[in-house]
C-alpha atoms as a PDB file:
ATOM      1  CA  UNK A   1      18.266 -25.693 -14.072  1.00  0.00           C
ATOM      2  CA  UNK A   2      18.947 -28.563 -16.274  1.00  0.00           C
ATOM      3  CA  UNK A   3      19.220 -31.925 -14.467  1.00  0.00           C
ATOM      4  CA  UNK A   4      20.597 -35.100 -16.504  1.00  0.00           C
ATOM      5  CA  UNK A   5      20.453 -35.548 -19.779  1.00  0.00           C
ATOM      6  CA  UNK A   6      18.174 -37.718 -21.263  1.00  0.00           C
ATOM      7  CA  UNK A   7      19.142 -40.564 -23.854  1.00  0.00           C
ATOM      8  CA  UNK A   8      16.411 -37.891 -26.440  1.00  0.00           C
ATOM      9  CA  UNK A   9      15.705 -34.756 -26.434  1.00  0.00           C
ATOM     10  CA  UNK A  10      16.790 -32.097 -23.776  1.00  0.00           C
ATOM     11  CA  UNK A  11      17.380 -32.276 -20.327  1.00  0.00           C
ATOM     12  CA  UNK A  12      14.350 -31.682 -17.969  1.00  0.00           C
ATOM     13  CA  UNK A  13      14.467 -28.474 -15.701  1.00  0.00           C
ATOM     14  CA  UNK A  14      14.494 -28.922 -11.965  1.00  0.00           C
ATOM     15  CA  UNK A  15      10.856 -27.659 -12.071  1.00  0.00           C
ATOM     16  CA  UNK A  16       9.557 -30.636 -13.600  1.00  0.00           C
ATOM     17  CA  UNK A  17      10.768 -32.645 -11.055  1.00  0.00           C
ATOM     18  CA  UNK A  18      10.637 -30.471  -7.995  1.00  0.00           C
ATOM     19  CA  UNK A  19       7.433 -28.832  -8.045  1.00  0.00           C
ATOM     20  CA  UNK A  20       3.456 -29.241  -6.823  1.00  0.00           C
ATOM     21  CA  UNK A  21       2.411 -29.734 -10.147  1.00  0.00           C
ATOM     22  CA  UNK A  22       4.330 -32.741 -10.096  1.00  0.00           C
ATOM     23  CA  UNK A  23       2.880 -33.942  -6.698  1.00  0.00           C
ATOM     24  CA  UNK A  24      -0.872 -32.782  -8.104  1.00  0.00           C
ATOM     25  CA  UNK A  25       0.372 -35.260 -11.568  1.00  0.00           C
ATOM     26  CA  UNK A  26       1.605 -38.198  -8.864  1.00  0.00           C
ATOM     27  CA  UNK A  27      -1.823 -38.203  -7.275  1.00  0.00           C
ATOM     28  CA  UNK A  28      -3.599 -38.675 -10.698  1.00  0.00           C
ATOM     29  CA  UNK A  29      -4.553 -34.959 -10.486  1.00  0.00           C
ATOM     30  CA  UNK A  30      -7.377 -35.203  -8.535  1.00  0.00           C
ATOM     31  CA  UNK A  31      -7.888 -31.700  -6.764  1.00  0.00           C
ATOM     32  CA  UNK A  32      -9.080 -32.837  -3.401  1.00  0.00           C
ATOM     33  CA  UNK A  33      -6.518 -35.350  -2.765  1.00  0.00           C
ATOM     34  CA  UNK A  34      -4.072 -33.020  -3.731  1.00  0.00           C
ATOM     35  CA  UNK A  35      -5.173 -29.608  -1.717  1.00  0.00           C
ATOM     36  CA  UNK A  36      -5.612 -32.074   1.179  1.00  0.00           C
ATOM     37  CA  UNK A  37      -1.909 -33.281   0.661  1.00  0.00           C
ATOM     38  CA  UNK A  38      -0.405 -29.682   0.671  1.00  0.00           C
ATOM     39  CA  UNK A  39      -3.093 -28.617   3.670  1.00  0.00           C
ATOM     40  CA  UNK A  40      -1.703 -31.666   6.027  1.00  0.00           C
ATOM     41  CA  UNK A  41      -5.326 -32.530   5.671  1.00  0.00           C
ATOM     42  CA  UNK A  42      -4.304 -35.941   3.983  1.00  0.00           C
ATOM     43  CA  UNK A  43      -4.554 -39.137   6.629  1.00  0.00           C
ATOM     44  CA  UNK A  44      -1.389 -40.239   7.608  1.00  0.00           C
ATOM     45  CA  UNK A  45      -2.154 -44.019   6.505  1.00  0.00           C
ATOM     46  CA  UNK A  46      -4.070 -42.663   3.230  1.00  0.00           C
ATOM     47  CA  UNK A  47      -3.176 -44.909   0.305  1.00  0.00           C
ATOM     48  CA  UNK A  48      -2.255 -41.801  -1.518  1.00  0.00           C
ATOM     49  CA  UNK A  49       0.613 -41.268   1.176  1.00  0.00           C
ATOM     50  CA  UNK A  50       3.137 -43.440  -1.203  1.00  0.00           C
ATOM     51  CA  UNK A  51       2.954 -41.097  -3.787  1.00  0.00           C
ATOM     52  CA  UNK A  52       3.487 -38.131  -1.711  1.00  0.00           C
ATOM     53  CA  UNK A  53       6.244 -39.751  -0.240  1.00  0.00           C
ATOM     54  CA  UNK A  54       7.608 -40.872  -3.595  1.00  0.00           C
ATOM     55  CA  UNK A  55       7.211 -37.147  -4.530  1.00  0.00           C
ATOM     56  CA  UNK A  56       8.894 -35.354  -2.070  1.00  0.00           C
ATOM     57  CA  UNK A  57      11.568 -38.127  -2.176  1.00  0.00           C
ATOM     58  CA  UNK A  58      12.221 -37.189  -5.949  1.00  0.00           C
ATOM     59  CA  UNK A  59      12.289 -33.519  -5.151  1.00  0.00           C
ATOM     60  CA  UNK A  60      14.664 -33.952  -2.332  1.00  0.00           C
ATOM     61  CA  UNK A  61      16.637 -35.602  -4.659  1.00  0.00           C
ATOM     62  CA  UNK A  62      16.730 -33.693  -7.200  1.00  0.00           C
ATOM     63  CA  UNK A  63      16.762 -30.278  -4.904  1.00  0.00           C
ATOM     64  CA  UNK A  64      19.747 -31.496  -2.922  1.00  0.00           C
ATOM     65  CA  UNK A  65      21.506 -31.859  -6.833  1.00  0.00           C
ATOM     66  CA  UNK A  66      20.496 -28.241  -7.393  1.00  0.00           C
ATOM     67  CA  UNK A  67      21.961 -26.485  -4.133  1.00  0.00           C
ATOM     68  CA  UNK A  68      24.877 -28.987  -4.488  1.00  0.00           C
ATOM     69  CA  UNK A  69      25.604 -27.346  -8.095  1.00  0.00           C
ATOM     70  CA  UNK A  70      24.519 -23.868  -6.484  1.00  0.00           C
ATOM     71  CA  UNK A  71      27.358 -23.833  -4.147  1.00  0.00           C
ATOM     72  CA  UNK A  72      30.001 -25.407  -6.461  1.00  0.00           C
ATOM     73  CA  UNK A  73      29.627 -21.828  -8.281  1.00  0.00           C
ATOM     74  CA  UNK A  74      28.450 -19.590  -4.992  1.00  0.00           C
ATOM     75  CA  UNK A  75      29.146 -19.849  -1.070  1.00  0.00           C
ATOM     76  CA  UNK A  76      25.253 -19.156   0.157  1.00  0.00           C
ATOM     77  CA  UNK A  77      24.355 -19.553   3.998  1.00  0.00           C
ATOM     78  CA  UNK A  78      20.710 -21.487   3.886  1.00  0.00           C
ATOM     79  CA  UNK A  79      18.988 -22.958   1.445  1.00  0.00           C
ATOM     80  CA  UNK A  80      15.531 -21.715   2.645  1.00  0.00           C
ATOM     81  CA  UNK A  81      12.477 -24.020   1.611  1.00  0.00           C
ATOM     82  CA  UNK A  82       9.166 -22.604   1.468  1.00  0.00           C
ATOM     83  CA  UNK A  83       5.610 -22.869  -0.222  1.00  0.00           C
ATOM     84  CA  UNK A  84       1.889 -23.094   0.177  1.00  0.00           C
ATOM     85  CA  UNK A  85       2.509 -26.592   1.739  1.00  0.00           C
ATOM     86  CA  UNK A  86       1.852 -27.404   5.091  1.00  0.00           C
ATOM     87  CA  UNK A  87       4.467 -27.108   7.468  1.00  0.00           C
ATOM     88  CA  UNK A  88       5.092 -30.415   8.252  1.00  0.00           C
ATOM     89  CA  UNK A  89       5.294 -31.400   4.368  1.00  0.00           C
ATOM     90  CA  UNK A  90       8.210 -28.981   3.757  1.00  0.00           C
ATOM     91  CA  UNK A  91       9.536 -30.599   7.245  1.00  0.00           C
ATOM     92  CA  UNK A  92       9.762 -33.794   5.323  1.00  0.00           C
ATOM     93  CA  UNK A  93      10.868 -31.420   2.749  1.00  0.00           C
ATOM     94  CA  UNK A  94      13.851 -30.260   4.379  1.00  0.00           C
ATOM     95  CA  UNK A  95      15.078 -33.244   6.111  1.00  0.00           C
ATOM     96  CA  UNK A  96      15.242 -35.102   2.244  1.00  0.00           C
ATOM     97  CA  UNK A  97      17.675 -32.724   0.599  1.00  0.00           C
ATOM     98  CA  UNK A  98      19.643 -32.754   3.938  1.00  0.00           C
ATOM     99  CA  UNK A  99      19.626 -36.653   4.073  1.00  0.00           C
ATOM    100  CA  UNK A 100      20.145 -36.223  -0.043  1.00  0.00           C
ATOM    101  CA  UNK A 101      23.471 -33.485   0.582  1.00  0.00           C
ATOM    102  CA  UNK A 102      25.076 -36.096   2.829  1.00  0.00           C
ATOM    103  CA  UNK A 103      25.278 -38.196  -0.568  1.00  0.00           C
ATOM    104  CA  UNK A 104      27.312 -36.247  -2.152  1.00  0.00           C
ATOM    105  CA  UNK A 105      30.896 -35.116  -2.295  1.00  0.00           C
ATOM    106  CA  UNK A 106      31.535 -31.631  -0.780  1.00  0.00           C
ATOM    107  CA  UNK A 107      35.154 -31.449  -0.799  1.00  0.00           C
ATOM    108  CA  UNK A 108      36.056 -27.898  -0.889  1.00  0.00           C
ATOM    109  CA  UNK A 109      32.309 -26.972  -0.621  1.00  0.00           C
ATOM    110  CA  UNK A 110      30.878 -25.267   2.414  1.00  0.00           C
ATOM    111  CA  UNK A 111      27.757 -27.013   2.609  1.00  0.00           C
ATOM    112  CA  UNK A 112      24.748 -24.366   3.701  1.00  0.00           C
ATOM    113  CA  UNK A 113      21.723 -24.515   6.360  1.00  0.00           C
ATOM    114  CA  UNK A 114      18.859 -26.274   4.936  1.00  0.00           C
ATOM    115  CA  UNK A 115      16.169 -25.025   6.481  1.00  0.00           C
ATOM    116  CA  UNK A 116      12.583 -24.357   6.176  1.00  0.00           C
ATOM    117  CA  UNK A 117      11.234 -21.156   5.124  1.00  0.00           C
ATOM    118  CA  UNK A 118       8.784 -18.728   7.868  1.00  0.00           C
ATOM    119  CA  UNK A 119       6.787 -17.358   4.972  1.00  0.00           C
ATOM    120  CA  UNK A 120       4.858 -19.914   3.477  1.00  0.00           C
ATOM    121  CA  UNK A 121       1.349 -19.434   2.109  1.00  0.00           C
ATOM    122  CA  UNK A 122       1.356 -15.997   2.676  1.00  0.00           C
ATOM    123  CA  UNK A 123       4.399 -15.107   0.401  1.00  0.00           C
ATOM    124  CA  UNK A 124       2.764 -14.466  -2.746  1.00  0.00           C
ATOM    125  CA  UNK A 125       0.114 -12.005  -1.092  1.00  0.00           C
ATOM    126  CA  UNK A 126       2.803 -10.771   1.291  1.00  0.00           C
ATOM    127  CA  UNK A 127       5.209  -9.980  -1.963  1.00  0.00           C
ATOM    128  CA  UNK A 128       2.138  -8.080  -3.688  1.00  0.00           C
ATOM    129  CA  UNK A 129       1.294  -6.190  -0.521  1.00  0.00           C
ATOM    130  CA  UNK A 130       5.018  -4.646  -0.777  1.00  0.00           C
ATOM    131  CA  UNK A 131       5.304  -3.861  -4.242  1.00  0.00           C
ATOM    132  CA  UNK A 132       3.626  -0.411  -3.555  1.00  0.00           C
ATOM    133  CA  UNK A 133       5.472   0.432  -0.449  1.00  0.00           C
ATOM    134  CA  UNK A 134       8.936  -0.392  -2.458  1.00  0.00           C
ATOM    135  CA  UNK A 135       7.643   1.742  -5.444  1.00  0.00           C
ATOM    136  CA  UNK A 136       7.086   4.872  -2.794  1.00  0.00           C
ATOM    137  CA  UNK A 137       9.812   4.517  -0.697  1.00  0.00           C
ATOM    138  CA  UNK A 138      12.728   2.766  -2.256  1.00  0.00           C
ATOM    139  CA  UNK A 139      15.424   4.752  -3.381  1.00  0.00           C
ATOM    140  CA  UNK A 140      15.745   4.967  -7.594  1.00  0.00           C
ATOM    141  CA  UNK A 141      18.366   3.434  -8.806  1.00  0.00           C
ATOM    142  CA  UNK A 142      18.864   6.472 -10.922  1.00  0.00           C
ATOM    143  CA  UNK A 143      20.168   8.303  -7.836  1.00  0.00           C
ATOM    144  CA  UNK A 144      23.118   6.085  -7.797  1.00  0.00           C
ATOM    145  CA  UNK A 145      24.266   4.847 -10.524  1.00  0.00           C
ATOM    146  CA  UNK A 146      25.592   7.521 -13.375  1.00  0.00           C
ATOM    147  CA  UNK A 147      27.140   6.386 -16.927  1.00  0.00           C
ATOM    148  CA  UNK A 148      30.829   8.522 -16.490  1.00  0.00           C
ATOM    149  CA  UNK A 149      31.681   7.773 -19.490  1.00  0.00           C
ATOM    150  CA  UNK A 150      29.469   7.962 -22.238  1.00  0.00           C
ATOM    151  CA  UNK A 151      27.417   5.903 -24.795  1.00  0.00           C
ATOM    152  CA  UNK A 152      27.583   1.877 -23.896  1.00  0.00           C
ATOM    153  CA  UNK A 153      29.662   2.407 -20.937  1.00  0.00           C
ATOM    154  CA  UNK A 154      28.734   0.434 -17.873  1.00  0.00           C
ATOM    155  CA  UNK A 155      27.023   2.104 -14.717  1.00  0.00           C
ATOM    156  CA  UNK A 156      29.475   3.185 -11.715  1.00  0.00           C
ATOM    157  CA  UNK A 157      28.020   3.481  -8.278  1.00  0.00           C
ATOM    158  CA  UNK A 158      28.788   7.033  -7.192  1.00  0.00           C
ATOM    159  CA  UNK A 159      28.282   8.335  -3.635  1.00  0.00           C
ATOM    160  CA  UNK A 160      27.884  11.831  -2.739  1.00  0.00           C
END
């Protein structure tokens, strides 16, 4: 998602502002601060806690911007924030973008649940671990859907 234009060039995308690479980049991309950042390993009065702050700030920020445009277009009922973060970083997470929606204008919005996620680190082996059980046991979509009416038509859902 595009975010503000710049004064040159084209608009950044949300994931260049909202993203770990950009919390690994505010840390001067040193691993071990980093992995200790997103393991909740990092001390709480750390030096390297401004930028991590400052990071998750901007992300907030720029998050709250996205779901605010997301629901301008779509009613959705949470806004579910996960990762391979620690728990309490997505906490701090999650309570930005909410203190970030309350800055903007939701008139004839219905503002969803920001919330945090349940899957977390797990999600991308979790995700994999499925593929093969949906590829067995889900139904094909050829089953249910049927061009009626010839060459370039558009599918019709047709129950038996």
């Amino acid at each position: 998602m595009p975010l503000q234009q710049r004064t040159r060039g084209v608009p950044p995308q949300l994931i260049e502002a909202a993203s770990l690479y950009t919390l690994r980049a505010a840390l001067g991309g040193d691993g071990a601060t980093y992995q200790a950042a997103i393991d909740g390993t990092l001390p709480a009065d750390g030096p390297e806690q401004a930028q991590v702050t400052a990071s998750v700030d901007e992300a907030a920020r720029v998050m709250a911007r996205a779901i605010t445009a997301g629901i301008s277009i779509v009613d959705v009922e949470a806004a579910v924030i996960d990762g391979v973060m620690h728990c309490a970083l997505i906490d701090r997470l999650v309570e930005g973008v909410r203190a970030e929606l309350r800055r903007y204008n939701h008139d004839g919005l219905i503002l969803p649940e920001v919330r945090p996620g349940t899957v977390g680190r797990d999600a991308r082996q979790r995700g994999g671990a499925m593929l093969p059980v949906h590829a067995r046991f889900a139904p094909s979509n050829s089953l249910f859907l049927k061009d009626e009416s010839g060459a370039g038509a558009e599918y019709a859902l047709i129950i038996h």
